[in-house]
N, C-alpha and C. Protein backbone atom coordinates (compact mmCIF):
# COMPACT_ATOMS: atom_id res chain seq x y z
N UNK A 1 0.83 -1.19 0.00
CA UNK A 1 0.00 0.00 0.00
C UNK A 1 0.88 1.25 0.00
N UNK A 2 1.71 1.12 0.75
CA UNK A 2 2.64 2.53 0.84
C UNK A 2 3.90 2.85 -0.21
N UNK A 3 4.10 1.53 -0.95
CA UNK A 3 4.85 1.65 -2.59
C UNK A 3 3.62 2.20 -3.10
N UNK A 4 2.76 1.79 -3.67
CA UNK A 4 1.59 2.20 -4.32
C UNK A 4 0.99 3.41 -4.49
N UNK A 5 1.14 3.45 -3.60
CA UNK A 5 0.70 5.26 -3.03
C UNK A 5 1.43 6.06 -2.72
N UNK A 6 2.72 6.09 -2.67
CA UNK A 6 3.96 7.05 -2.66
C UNK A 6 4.20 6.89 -4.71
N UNK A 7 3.99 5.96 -5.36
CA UNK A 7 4.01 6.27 -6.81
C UNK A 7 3.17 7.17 -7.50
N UNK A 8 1.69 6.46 -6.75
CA UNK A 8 0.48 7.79 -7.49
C UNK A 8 1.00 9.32 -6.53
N UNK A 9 1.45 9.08 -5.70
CA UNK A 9 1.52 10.44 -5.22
C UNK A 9 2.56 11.04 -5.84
N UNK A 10 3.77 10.78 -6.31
CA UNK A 10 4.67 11.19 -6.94
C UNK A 10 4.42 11.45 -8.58
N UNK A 11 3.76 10.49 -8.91
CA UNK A 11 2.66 10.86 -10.11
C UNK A 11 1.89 11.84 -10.51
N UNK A 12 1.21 12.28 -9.28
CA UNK A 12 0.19 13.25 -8.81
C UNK A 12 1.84 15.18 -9.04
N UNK A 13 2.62 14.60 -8.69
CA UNK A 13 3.30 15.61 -8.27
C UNK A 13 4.32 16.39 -9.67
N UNK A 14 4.26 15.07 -10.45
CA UNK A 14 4.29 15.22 -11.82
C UNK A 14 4.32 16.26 -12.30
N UNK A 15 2.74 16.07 -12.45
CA UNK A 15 1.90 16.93 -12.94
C UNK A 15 2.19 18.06 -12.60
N UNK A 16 2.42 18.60 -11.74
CA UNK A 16 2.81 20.06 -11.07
C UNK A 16 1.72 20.15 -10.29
N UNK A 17 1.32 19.56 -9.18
CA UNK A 17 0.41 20.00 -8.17
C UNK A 17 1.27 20.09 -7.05
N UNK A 18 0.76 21.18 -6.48
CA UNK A 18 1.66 21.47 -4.78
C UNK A 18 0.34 21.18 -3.60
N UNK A 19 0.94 21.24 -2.33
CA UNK A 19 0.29 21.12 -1.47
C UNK A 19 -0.41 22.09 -1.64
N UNK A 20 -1.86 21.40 -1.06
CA UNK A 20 -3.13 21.95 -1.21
C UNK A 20 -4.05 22.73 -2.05
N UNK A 21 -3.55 21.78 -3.21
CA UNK A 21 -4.40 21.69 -4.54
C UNK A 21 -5.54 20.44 -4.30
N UNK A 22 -6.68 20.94 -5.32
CA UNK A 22 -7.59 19.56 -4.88
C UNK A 22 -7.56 18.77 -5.98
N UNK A 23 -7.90 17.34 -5.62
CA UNK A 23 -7.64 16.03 -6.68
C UNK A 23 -9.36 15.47 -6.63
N UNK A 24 -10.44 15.89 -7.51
CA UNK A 24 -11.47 15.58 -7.62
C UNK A 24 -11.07 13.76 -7.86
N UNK A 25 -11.66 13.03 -7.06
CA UNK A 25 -11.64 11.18 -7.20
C UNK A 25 -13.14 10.69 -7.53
N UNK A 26 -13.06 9.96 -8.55
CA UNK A 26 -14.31 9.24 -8.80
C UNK A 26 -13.64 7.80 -8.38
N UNK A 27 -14.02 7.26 -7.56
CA UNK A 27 -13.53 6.18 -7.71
C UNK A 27 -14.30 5.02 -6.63
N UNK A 28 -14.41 3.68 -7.55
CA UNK A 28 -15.72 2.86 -6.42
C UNK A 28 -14.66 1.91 -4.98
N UNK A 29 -15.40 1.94 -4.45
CA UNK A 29 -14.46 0.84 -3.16
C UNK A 29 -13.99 0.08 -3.37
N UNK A 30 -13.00 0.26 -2.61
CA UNK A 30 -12.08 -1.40 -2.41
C UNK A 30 -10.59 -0.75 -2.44
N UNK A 31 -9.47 -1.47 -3.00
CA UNK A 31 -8.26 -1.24 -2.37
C UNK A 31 -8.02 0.30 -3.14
N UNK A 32 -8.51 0.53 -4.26
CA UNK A 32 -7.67 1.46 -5.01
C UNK A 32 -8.23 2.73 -4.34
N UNK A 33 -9.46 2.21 -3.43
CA UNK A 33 -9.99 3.94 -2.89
C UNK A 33 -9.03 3.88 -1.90
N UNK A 34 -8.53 3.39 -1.20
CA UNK A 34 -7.66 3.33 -0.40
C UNK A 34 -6.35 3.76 -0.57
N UNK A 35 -5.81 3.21 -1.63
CA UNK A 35 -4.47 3.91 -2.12
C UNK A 35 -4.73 4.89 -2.31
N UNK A 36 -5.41 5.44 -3.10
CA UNK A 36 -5.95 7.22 -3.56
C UNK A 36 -6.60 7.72 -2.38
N UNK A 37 -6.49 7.30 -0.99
CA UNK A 37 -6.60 8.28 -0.18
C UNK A 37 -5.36 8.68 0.33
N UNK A 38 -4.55 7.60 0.89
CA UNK A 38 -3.05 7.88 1.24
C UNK A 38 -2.36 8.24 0.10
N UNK A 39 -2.39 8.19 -0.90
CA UNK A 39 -1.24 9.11 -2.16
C UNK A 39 -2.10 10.32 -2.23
N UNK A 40 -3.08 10.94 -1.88
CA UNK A 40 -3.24 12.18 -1.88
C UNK A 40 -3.11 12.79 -0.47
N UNK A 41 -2.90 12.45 0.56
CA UNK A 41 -2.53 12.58 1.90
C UNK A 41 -0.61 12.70 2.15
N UNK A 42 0.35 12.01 1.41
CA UNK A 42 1.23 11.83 1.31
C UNK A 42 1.44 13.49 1.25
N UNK A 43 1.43 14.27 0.05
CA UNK A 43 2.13 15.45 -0.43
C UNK A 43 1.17 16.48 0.27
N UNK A 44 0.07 16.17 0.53
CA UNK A 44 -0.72 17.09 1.50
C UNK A 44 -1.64 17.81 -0.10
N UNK A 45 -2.25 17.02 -1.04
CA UNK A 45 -3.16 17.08 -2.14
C UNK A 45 -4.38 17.56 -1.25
N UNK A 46 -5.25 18.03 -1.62
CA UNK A 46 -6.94 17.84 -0.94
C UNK A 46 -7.68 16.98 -2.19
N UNK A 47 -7.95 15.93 -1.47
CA UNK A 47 -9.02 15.06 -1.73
C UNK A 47 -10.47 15.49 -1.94
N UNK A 48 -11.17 15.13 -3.26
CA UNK A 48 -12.21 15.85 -2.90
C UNK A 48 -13.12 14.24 -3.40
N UNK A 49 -13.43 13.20 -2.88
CA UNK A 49 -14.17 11.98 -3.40
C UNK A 49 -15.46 12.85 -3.96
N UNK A 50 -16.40 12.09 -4.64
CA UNK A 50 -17.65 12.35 -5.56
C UNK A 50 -18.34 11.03 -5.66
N UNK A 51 -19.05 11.25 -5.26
CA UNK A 51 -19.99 10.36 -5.10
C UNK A 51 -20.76 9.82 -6.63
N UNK A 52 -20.85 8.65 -6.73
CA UNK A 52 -20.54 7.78 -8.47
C UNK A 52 -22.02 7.79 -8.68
N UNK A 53 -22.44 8.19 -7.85
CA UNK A 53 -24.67 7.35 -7.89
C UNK A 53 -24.97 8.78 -8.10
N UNK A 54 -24.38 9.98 -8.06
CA UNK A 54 -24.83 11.60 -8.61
C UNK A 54 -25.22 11.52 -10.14
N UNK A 55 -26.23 12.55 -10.30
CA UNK A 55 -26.30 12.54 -12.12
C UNK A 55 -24.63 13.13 -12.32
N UNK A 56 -25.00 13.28 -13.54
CA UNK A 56 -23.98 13.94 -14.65
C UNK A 56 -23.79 15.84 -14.01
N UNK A 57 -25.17 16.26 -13.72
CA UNK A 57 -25.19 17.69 -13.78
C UNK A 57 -25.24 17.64 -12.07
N UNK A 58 -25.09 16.63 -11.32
CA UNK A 58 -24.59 16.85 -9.80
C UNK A 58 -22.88 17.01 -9.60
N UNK A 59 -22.41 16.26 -10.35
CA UNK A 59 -20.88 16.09 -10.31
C UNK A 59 -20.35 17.21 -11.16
N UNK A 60 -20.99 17.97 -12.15
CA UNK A 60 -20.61 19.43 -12.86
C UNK A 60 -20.50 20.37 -12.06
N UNK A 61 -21.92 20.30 -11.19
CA UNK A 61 -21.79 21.35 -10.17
C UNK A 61 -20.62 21.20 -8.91
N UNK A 62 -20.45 19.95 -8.29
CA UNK A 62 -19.49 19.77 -7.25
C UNK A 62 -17.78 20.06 -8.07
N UNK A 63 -17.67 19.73 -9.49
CA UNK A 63 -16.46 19.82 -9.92
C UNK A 63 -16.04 21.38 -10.31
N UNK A 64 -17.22 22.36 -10.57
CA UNK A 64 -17.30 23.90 -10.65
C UNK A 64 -16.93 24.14 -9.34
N UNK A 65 -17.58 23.99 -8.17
CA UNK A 65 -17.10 24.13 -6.94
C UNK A 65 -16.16 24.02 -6.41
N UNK A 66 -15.28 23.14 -6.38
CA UNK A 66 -13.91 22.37 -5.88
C UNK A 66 -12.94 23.34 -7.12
N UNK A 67 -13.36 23.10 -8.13
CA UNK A 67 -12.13 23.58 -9.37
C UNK A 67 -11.07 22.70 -8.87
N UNK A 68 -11.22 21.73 -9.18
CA UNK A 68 -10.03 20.33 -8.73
C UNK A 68 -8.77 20.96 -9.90
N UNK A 69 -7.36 20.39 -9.49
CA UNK A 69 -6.46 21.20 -10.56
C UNK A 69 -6.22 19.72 -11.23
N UNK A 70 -6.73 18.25 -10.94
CA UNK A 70 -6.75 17.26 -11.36
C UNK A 70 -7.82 16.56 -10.89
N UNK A 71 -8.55 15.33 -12.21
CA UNK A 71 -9.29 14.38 -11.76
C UNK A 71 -8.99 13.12 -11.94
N UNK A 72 -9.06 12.50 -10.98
CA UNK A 72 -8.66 10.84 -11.08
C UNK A 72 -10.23 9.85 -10.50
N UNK A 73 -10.43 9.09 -11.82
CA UNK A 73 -11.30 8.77 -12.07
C UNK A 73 -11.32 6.92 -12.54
N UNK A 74 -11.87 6.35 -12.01
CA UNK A 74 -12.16 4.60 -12.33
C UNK A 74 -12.42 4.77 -13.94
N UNK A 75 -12.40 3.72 -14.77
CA UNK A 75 -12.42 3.82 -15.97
C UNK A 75 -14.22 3.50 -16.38
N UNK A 76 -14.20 2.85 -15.27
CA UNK A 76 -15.95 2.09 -15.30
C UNK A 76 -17.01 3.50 -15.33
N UNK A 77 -16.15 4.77 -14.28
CA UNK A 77 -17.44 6.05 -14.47
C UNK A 77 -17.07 7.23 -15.86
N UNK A 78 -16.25 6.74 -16.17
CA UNK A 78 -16.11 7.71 -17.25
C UNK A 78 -17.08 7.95 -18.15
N UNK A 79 -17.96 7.06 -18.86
CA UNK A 79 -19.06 7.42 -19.59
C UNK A 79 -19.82 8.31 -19.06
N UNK A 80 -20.60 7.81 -17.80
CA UNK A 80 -21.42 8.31 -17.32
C UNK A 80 -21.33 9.83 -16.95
N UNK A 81 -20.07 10.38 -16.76
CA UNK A 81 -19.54 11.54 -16.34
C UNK A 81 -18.16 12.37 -17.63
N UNK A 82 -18.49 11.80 -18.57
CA UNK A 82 -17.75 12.39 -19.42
C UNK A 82 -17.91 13.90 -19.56
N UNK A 83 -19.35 14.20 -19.79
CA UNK A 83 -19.13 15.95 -20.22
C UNK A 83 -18.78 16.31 -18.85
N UNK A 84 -19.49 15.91 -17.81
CA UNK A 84 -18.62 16.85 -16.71
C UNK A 84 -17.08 17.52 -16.22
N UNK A 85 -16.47 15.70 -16.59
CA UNK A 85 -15.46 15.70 -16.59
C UNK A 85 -14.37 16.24 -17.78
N UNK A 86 -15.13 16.64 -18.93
CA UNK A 86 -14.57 17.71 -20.09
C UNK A 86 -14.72 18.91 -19.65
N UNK A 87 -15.62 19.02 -19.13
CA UNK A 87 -15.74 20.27 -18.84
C UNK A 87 -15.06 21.18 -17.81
N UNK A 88 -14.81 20.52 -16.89
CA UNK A 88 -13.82 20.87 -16.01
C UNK A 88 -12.27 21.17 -16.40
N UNK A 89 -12.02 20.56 -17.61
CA UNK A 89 -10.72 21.41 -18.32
C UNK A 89 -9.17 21.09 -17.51
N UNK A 90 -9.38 20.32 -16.89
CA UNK A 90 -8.42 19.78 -15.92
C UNK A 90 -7.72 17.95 -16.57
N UNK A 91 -6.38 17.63 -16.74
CA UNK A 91 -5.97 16.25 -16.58
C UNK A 91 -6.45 15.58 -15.71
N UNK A 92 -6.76 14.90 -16.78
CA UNK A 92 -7.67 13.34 -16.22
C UNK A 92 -6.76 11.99 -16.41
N UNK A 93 -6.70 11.72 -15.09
CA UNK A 93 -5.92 10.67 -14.92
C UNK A 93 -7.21 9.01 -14.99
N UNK A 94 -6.59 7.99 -15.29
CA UNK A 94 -8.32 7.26 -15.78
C UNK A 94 -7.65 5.68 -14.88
N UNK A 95 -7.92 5.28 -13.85
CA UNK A 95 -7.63 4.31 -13.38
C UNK A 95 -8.56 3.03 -14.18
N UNK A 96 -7.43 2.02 -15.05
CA UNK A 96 -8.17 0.98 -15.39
C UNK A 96 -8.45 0.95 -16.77
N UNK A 97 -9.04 0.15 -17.70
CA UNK A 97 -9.23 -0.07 -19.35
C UNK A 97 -10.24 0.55 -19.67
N UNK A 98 -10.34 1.52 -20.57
CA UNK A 98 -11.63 1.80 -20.98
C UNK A 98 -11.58 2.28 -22.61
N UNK A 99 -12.22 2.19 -23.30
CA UNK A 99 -12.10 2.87 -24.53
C UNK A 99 -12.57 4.09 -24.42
N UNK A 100 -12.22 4.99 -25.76
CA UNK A 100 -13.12 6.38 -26.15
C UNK A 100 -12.79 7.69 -24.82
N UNK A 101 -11.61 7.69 -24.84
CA UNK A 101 -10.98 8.91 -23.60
C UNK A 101 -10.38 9.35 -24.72
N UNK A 102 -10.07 11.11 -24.76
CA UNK A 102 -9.59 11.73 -25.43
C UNK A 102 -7.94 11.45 -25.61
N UNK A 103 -6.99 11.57 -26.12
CA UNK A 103 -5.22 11.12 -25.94
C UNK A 103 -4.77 11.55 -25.11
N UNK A 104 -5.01 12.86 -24.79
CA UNK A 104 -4.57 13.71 -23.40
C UNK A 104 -4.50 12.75 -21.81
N UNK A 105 -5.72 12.28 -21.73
CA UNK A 105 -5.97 11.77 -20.47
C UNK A 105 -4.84 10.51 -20.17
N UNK A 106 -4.57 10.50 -19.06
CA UNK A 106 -3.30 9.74 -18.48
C UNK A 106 -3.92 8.45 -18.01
N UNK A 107 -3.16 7.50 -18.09
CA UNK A 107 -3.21 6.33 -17.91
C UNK A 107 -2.69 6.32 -16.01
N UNK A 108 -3.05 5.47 -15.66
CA UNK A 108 -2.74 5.16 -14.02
C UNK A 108 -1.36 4.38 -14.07
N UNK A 109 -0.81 3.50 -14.75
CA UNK A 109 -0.05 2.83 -14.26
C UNK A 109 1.58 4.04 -15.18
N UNK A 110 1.34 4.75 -16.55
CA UNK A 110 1.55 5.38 -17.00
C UNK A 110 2.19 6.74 -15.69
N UNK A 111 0.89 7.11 -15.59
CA UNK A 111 1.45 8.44 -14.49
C UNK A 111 2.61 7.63 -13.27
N UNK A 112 2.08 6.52 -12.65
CA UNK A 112 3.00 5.93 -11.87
C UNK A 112 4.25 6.35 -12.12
N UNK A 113 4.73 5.62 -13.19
CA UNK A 113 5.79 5.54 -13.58
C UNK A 113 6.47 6.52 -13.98
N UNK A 114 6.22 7.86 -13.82
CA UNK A 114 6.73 9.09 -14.56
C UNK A 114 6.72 10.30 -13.25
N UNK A 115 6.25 9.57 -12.12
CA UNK A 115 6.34 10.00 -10.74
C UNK A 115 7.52 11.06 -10.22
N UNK A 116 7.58 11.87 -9.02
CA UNK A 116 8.72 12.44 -8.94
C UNK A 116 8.52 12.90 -7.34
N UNK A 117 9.89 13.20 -6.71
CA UNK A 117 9.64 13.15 -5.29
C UNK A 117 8.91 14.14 -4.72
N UNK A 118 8.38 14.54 -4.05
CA UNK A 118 7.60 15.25 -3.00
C UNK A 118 7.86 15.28 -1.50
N UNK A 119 7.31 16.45 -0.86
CA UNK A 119 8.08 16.33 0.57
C UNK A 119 6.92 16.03 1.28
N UNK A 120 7.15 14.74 1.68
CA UNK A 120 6.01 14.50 2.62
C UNK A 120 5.56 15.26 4.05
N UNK A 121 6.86 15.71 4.41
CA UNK A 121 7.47 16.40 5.81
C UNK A 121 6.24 17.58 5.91
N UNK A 122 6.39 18.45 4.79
CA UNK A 122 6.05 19.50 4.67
C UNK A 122 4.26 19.41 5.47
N UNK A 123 3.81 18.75 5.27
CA UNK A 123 2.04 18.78 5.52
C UNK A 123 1.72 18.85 7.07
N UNK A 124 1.49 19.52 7.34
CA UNK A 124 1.16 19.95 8.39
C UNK A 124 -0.41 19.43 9.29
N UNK A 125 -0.65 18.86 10.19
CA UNK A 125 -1.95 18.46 10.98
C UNK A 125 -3.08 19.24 10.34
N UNK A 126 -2.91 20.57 10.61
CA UNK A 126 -3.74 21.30 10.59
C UNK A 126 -4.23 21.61 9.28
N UNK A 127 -3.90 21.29 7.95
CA UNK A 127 -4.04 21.89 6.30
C UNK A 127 -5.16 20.85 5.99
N UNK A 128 -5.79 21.27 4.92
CA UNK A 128 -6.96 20.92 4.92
C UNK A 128 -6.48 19.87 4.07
N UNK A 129 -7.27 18.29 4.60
CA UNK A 129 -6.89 16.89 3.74
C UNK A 129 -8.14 16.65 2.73
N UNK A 130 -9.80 17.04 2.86
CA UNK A 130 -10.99 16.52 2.36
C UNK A 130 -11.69 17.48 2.25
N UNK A 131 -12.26 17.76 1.05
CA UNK A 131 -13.54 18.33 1.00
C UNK A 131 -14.53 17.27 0.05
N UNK A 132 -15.64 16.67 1.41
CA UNK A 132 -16.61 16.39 1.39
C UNK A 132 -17.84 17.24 1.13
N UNK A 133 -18.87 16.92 0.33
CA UNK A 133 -19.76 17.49 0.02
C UNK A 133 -21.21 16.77 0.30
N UNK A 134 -21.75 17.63 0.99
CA UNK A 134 -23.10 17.32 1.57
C UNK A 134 -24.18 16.47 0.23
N UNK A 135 -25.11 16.28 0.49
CA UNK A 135 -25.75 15.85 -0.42
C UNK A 135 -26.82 16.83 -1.36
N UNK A 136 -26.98 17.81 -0.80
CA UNK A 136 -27.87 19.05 -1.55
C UNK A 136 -29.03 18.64 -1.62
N UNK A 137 -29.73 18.10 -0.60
CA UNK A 137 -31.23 17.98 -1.03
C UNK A 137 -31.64 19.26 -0.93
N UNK A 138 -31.59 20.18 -0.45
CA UNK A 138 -32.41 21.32 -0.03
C UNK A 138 -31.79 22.47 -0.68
N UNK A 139 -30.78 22.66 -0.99
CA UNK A 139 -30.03 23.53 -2.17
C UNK A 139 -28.89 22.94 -2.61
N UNK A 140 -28.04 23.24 -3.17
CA UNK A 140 -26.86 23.00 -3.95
C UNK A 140 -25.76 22.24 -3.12
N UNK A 141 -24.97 20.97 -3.41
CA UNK A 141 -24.42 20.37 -2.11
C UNK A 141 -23.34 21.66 -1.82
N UNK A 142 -22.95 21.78 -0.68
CA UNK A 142 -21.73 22.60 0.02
C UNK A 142 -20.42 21.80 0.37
N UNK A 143 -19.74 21.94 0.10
CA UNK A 143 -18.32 20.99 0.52
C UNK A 143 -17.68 21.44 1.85
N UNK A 144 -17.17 20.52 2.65
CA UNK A 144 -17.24 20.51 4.31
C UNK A 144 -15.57 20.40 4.00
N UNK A 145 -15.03 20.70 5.01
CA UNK A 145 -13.28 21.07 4.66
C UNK A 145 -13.09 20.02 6.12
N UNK A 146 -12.43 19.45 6.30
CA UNK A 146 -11.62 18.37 6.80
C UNK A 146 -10.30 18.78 6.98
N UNK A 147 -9.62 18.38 8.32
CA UNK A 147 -8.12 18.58 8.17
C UNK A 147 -7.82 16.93 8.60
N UNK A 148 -6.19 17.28 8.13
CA UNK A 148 -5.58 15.66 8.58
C UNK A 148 -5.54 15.41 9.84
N UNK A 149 -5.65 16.22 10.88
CA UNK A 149 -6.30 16.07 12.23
C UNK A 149 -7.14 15.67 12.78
N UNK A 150 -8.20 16.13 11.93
CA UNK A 150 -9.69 15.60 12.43
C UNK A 150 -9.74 14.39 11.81
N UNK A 151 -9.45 13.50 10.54
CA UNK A 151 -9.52 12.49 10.11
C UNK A 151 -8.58 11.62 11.50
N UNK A 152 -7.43 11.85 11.53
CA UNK A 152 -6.72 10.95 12.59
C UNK A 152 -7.36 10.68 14.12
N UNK A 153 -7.86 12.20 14.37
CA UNK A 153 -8.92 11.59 15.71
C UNK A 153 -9.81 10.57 15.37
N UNK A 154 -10.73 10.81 13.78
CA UNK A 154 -11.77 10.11 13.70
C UNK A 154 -11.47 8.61 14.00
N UNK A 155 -10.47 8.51 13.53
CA UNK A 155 -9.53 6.97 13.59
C UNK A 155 -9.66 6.42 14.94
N UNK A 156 -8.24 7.46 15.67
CA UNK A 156 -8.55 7.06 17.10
C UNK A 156 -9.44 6.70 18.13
N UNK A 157 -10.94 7.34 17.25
CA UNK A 157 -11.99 7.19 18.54
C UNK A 157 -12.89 6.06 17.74
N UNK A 158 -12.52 5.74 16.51
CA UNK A 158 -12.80 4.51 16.34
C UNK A 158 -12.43 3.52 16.92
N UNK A 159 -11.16 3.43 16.91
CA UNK A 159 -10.68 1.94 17.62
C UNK A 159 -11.11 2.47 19.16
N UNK A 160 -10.90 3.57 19.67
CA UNK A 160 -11.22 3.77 20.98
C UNK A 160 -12.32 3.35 21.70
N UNK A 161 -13.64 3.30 20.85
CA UNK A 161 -15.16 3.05 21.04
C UNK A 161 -15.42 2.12 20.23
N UNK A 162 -14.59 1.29 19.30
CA UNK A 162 -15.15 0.10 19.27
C UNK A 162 -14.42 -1.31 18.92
N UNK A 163 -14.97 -2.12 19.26
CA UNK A 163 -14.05 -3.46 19.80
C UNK A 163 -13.94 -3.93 18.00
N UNK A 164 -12.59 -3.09 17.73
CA UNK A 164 -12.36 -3.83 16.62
C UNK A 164 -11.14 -5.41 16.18
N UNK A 165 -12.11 -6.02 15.29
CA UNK A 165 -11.51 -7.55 15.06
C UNK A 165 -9.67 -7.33 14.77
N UNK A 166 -9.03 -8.98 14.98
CA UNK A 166 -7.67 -8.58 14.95
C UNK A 166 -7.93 -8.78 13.44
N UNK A 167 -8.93 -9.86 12.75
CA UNK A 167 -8.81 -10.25 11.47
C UNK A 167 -9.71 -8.92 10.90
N UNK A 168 -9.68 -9.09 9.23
CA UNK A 168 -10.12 -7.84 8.42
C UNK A 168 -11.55 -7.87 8.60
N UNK A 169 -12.21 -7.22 9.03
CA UNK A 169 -13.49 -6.61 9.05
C UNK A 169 -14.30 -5.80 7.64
N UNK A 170 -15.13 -5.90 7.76
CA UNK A 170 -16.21 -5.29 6.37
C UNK A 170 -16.86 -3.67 6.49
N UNK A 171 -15.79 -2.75 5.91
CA UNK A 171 -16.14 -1.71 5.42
C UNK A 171 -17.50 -1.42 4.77
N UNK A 172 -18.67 -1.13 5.24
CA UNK A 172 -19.89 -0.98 4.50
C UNK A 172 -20.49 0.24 4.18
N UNK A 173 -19.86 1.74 4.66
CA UNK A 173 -20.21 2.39 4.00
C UNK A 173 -19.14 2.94 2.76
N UNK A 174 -19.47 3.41 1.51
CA UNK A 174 -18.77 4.05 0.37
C UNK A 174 -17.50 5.23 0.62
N UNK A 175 -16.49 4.81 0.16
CA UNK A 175 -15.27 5.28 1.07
C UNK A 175 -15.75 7.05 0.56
N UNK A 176 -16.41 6.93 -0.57
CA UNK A 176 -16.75 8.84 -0.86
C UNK A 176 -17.14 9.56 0.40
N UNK A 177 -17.86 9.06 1.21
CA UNK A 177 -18.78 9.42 2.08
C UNK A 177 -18.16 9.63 3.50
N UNK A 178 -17.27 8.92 3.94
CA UNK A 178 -16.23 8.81 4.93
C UNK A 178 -16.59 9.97 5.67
């Protein structure tokens, strides 16, 4: 996990993003949401997950909002979110096989490999790691700012308050949502 994610993060850094730029993520559960939380945590990126079950013109509006300076995206939502994700005018990095992506857009294992160092040192507790976005039933969603602080308590008072297994346990809500 921590080769993996020190590559996309060095990948990520490539590109020319500095700390506390945001990295709009489409991406569904399981290990790779995981790596793409710690390689955007590494250089001190802001994470901004998006929720995959939004229309087309929910994720336009959250990606106008954020103005991500990159999107990294599963290859499986790209249809569904293509104009949004044109529209936003930002490198698109595309985790996984998909046909019909413009030439521009970067391949995942591609960016890996073309990676470059970053100072992990630099990120500070307090800088903002997540912007989460509400769900907007009642007006337009709002994005909630997170620091790497408050995520690490959240941790702590997890295991603190609850009797967790030594073996792997079942993650059941959508890592977007966290």
């Amino acid at each position: 996990l921590d080769r993996e994610a020190t590559a996309l993060a060095g990948g990520l850094a490539s590109l020319g993003l500095s700390r506390g730029d945001a990295v709009a993520t489409i991406v569904a559960n399981g290990a790779a949401a995981v790596e793409t939380l710690f390689a955007l945590a590494k250089p001190g990126f802001v994470g901004v997950p998006i929720n995959y079950g939004l229309t087309p013109a929910e994720v336009g509006v959250i990606l106008g909002d954020c103005r991500p300076k990159v999107i990294l995206a599963d290859a499986e939502f790209i249809a569904s979110f293509r104009q949004p994700i044109l529209t936003a005018g930002v490198p698109v990095v595309v985790r996984g096989e998909g046909g019909g992506h413009p030439g521009h857009w970067i391949g995942l294992d591609a960016l890996k490999a073309d990676g470059r160092p970053f100072d992990a040192d630099a990120v500070s507790p307090d800088e903002i790691r997540t912007i989460r976005y509400t769900s907007g039933t009642t007006a337009l969603p709002k994005g909630c700012l997170g620091t790497h602080c408050q995520i690490l308590s959240s941790i702590a008072n997890f295991f603190e308050d609850l009797d967790v297994p030594e073996a792997p346990f079942l993650q059941l809500l959508p890592m977007f949502s966290g």
